[in-house]
Protein backbone atom coordinates (compact mmCIF):
# COMPACT_ATOMS: atom_id res chain seq x y z
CA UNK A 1 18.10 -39.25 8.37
CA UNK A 2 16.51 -40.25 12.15
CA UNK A 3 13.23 -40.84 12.45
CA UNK A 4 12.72 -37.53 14.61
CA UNK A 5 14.90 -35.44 12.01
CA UNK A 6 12.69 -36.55 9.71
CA UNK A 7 9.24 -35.95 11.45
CA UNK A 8 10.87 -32.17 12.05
CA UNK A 9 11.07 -31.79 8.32
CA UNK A 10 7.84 -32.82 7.48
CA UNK A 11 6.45 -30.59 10.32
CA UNK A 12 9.03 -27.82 9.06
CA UNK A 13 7.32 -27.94 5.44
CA UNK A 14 4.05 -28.44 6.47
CA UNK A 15 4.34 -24.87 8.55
CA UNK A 16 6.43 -23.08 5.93
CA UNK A 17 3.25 -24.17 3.31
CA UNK A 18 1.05 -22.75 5.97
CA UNK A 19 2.82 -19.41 6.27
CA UNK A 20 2.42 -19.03 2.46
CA UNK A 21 -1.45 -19.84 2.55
CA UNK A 22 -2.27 -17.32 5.38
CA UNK A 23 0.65 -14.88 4.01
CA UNK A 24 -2.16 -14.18 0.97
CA UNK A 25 -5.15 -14.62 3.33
CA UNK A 26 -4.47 -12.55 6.27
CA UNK A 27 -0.64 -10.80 6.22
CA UNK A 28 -0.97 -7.51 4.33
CA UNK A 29 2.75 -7.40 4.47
CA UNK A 30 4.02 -10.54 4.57
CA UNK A 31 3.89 -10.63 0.79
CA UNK A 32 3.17 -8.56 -2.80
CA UNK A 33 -0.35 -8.52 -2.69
CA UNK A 34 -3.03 -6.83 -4.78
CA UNK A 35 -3.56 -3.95 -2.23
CA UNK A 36 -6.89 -2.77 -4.25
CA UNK A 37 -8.22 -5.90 -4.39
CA UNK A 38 -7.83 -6.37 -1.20
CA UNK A 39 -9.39 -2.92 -0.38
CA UNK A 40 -12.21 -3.56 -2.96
CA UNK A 41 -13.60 -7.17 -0.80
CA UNK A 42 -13.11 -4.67 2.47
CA UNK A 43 -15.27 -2.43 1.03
CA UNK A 44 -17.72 -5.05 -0.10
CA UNK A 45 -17.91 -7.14 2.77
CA UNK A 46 -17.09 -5.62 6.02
CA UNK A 47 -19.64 -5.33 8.31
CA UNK A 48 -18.79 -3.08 11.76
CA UNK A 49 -19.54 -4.26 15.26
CA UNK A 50 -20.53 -1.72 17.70
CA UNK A 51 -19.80 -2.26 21.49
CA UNK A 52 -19.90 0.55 24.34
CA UNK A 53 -17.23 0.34 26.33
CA UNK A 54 -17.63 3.75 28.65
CA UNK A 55 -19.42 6.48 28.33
CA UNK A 56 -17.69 7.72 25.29
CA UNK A 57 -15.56 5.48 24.01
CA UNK A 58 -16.98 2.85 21.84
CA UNK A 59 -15.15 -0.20 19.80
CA UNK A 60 -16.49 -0.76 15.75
CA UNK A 61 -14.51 -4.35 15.33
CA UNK A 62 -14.73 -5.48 11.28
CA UNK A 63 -16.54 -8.62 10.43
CA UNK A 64 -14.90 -10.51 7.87
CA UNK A 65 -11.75 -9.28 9.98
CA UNK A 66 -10.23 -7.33 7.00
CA UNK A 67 -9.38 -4.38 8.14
CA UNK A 68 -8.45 -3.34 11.94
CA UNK A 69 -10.67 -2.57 14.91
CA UNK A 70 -11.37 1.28 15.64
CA UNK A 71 -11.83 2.96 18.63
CA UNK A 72 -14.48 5.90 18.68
CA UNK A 73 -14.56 8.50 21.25
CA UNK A 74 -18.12 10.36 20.69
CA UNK A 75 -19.18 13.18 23.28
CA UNK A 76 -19.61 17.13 23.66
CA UNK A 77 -15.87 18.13 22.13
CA UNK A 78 -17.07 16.33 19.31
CA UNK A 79 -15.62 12.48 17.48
CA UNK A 80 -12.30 10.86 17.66
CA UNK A 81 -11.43 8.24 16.03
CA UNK A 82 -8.52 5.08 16.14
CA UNK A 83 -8.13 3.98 12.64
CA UNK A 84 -9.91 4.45 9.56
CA UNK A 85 -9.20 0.82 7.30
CA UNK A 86 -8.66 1.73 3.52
CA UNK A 87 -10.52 4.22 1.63
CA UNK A 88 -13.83 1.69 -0.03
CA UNK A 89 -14.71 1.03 3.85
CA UNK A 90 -14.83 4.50 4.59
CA UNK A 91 -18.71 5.22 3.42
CA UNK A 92 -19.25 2.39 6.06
CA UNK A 93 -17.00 3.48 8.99
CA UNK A 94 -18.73 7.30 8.62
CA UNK A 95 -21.92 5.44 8.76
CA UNK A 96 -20.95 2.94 11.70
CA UNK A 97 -19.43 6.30 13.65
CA UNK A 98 -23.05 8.57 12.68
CA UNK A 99 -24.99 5.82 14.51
CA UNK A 100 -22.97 6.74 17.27
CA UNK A 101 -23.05 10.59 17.23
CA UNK A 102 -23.64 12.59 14.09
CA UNK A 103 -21.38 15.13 12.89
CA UNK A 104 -18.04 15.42 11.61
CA UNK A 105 -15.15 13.80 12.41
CA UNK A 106 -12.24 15.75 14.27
CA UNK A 107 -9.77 13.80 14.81
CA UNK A 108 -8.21 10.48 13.26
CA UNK A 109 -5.61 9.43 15.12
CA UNK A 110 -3.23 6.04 13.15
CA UNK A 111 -1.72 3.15 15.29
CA UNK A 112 0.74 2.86 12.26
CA UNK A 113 0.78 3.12 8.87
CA UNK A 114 -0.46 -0.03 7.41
CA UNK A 115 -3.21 -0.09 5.03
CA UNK A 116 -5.67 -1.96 6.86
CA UNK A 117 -5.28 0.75 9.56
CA UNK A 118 -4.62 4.22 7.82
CA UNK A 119 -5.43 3.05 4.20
CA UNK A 120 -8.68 5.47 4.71
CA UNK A 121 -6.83 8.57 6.15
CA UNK A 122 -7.78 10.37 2.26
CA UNK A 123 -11.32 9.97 2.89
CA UNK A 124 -10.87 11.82 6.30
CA UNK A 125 -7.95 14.55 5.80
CA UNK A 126 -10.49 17.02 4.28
CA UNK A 127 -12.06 17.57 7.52
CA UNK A 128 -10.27 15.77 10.02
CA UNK A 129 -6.64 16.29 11.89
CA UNK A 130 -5.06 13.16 11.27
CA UNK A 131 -2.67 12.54 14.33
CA UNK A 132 0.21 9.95 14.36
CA UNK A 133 4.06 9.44 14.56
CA UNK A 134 6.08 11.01 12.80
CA UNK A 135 7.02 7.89 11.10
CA UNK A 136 3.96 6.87 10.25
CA UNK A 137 3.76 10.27 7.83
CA UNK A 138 7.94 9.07 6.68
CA UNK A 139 5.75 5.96 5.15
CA UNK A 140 2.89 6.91 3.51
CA UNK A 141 5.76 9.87 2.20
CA UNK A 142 7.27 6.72 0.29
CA UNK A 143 3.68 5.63 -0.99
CA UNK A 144 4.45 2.38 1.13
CA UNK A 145 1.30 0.26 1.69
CA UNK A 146 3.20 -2.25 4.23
CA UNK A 147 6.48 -4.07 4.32
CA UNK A 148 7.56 -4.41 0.54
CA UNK A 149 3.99 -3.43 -1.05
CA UNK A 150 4.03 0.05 -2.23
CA UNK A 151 0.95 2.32 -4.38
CA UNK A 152 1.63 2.97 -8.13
CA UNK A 153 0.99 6.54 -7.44
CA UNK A 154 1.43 8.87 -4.38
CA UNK A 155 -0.79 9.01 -1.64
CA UNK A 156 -2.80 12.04 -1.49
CA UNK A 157 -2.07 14.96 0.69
CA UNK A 158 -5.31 14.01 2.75
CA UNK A 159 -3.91 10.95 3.55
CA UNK A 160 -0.97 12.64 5.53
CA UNK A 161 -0.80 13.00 9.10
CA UNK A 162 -0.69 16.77 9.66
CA UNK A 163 0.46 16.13 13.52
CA UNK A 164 2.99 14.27 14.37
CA UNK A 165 5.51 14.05 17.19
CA UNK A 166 8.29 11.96 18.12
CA UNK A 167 7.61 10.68 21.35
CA UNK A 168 3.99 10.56 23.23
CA UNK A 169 0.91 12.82 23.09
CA UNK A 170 -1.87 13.88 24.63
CA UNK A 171 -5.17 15.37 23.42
CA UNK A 172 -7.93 16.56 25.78
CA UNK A 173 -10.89 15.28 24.50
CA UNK A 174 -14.39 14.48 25.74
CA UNK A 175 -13.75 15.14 29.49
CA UNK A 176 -10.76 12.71 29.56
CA UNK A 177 -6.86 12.75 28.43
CA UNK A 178 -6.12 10.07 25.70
CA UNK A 179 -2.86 9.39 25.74
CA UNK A 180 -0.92 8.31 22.83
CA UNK A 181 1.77 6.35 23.52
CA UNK A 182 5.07 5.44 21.63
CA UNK A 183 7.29 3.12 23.96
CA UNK A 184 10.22 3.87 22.35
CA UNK A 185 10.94 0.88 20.77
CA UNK A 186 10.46 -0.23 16.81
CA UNK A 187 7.87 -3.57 17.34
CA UNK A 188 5.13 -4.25 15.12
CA UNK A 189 6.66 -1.17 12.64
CA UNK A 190 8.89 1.95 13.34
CA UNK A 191 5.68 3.93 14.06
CA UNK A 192 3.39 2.22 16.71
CA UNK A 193 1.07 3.67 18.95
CA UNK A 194 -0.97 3.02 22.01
CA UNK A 195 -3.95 4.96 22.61
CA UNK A 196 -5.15 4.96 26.69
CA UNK A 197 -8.29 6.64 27.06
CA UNK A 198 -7.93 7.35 31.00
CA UNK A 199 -10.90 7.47 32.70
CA UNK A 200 -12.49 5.58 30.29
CA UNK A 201 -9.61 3.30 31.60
CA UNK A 202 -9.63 1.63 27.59
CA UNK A 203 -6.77 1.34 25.33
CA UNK A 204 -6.61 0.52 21.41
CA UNK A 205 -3.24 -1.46 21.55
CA UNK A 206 -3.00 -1.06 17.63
CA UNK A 207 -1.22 -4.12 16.06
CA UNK A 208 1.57 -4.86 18.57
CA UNK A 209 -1.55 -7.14 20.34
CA UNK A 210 -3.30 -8.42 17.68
CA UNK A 211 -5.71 -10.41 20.09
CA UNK A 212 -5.78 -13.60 17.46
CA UNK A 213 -4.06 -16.78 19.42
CA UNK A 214 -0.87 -16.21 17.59
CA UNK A 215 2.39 -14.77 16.83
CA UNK A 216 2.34 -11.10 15.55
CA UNK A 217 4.01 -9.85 11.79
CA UNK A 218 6.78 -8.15 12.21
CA UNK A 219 7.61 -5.00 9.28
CA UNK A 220 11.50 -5.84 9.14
CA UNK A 221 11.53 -3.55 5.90
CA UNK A 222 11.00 -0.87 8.06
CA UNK A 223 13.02 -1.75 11.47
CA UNK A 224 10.42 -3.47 12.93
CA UNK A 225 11.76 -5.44 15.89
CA UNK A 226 10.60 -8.49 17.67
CA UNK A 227 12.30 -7.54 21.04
CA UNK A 228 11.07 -3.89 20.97
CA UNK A 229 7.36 -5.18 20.46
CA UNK A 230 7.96 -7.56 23.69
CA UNK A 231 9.56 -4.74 25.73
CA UNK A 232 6.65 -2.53 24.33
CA UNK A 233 4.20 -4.52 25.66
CA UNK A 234 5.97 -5.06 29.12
CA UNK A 235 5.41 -1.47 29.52
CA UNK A 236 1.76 -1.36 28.78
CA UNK A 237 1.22 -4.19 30.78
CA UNK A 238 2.50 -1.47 33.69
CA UNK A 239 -0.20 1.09 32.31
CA UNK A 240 -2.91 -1.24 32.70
CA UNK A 241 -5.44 -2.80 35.04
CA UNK A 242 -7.48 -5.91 35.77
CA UNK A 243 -9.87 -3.32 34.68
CA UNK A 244 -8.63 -2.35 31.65
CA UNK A 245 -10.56 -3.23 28.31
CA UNK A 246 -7.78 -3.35 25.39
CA UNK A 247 -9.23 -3.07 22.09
CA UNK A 248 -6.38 -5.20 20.15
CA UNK A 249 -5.31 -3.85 16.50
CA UNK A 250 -7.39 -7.33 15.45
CA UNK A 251 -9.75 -9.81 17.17
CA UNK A 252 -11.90 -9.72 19.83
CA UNK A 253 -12.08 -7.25 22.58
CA UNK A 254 -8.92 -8.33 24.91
CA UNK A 255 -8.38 -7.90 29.08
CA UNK A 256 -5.26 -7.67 31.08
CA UNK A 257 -4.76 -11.16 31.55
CA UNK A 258 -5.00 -12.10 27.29
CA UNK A 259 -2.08 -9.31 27.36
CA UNK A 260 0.08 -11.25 29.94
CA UNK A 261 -0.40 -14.29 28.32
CA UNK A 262 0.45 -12.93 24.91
CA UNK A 263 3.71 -11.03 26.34
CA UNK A 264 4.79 -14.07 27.99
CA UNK A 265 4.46 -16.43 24.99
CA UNK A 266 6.38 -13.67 22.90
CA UNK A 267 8.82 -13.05 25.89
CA UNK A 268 9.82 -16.80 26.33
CA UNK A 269 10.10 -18.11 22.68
CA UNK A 270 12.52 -15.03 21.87
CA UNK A 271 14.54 -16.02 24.75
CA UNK A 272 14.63 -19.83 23.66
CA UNK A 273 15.60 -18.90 20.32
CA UNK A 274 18.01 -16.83 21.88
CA UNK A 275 19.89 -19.35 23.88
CA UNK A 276 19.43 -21.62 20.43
CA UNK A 277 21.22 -18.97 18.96
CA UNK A 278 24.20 -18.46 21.37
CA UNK A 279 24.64 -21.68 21.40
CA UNK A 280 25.80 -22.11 17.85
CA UNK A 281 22.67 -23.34 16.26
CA UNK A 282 22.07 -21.94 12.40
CA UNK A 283 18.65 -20.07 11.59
CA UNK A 284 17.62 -23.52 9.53
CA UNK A 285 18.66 -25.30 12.53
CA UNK A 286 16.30 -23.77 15.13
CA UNK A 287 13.43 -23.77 12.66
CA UNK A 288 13.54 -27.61 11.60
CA UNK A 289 13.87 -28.32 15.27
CA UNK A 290 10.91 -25.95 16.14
CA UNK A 291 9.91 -24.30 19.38
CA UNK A 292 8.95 -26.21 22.36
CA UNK A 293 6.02 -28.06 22.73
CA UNK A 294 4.22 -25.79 24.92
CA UNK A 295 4.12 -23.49 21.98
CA UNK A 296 2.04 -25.68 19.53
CA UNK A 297 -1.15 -23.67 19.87
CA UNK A 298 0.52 -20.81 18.62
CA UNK A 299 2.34 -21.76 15.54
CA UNK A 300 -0.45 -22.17 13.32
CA UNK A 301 -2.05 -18.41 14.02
CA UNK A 302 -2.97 -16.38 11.12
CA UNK A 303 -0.67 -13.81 11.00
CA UNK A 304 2.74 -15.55 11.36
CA UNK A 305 3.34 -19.32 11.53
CA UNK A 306 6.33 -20.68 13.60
CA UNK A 307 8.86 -20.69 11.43
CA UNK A 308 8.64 -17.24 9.99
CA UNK A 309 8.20 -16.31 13.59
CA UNK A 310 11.51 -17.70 14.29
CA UNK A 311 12.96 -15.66 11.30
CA UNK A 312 11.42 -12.13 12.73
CA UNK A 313 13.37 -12.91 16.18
CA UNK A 314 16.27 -14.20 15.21
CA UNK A 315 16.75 -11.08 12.53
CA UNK A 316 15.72 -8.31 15.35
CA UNK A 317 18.90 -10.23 17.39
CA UNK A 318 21.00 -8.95 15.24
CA UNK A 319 19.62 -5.45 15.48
């Protein structure tokens, strides 16, 4: 074995080790995990961020980063809401939301159906019209928590979306339109959602952008696609400004620019791997060689280390 072959092994291993690590420390679906568990130290430690980003539209971002960032949209038509985590973070989120405006909650609207993003829907579906697409509902139907980890017992009917749609929506809410936005596309899962607040000019990007200096998880178990989430994000990258502040589905509050950036990093490693690809090159062959250089900073992020990066795309090729 060369000297280089070798040094791509070692660097091979050391990644595929890595994926494993973060796989139990921060990718819900990456792996089985021990969903209530995981809920339970949610519950226990989270504490929620406030920032004002407009008049009425506010961003509550998690801290330890457990669960998703929400959006809040507080004002005379009453609360909104972008997310609700899992169900022990809910006492907190109601509290976070009542320092905001007090009152009940009327809408809930999901980015997808994940558990660290509508695992809380049954402590809202009582009271609140829980908006998403219609796939999202198709999930939490099959008691799915994310990817391969499903709940022992069926989700409550709270928990369900009771509108759904197909396509895009809009509500007419505290003197704006909030558009929510399916591109069309399977990315992040078969069910994700933009939500543009327009005069507000904000948008919750929901977990195609997680805003966390690496590559994104992609849900193959349920169609997820690595080439719909870059062409999704290509076409919010048309909705938005220099203005624009994008609450990401995690990390810290995100700007036009961090969005280009991510695309383009996305964009151009699916293309390499796609000339790697055509070019004869097996899936073992492209990972042990590794992505370019220029990609380094990104193959160690939390959610999806290089090589099972690599996997996602070249699987969605085949799609």
């Amino acid at each position: 074995m060369t000297e280089n072959k070798l040094k791509n092994r070692v660097r091979l291993v050391a990644r595929c080790l890595a994926a494993a690590v973060t796989a139990l420390v921060a990718v819900p679906a990456a792996a089985q995990l021990d969903i209530d568990d995981w809920a339970k130290r949610a519950g226990d430690q989270i504490v929620w961020h406030q920032t004002q980003l407009s008049d009425t539209v506010y961003m509550l971002l998690p801290e330890p980063g457990l669960a998703g960032n929400l959006a809040v949209s507080a004002g005379e038509d009453g609360i909104l809401i972008v997310d609700d985590a899992m169900m022990p973070v809910v006492p907190k989120i109601k509290a976070a939301v009542a320092k905001i405006q007090e009152g009940r909650i009327d809408f809930v609207v999901n980015t997808h159906y994940h558990f660290d993003h509508a695992g809380g829907n049954a402590g809202f579906g009582a009271d609140s019209a829980i908006v998403a697409h219609a796939n999202v509902r198709k999930r939490l139907l099959e008691n799915r928590h994310a990817g391969a980890n499903f709940s022992a017992t069926p989700f409550p009917s709270e928990a369900l979306p009771i509108v759904t749609f197909n396509e895009s929506v809009t509500l007419h809410w505290n003197g704006e339109a909030i558009d929510v936005i399916f591109f069309g596309n399977p990315a992040h899962t078969d069910g994700d959602v933009a939500i543009y607040f327009r005069d507000s000019n904000v948008v919750h990007a929901g977990d195609q952008f997680p805003n966390l200096g690496g590559y994104p998880y992609i849900d193959r178990d349920v169609g997820g696609s690595a080439l719909g989430l870059r062409d999704n994000m290509a076409q919010l990258l048309e909705i938005v400004d220099d203005e624009t502040q994008i609450i990401p589905g995690h990390g810290p509050l995100a700007t036009k620019a961090d969005l280009q950036k991510y695309h383009d990093y996305v964009a151009e490693t699916i293309d390499h791997i796609d000339r790697q690809k055509r070019a004869g090159k097996s899936l073992e062959d492209v990972q042990e060689d590794g992505l370019p250089e220029k990609y380094a900073p990104y193959g160690n992020g939390p959610l999806s280390p290089e090589p099972v990066w690599i996997g996602y795309v070249w699987a969605s090729l085949d799609d």
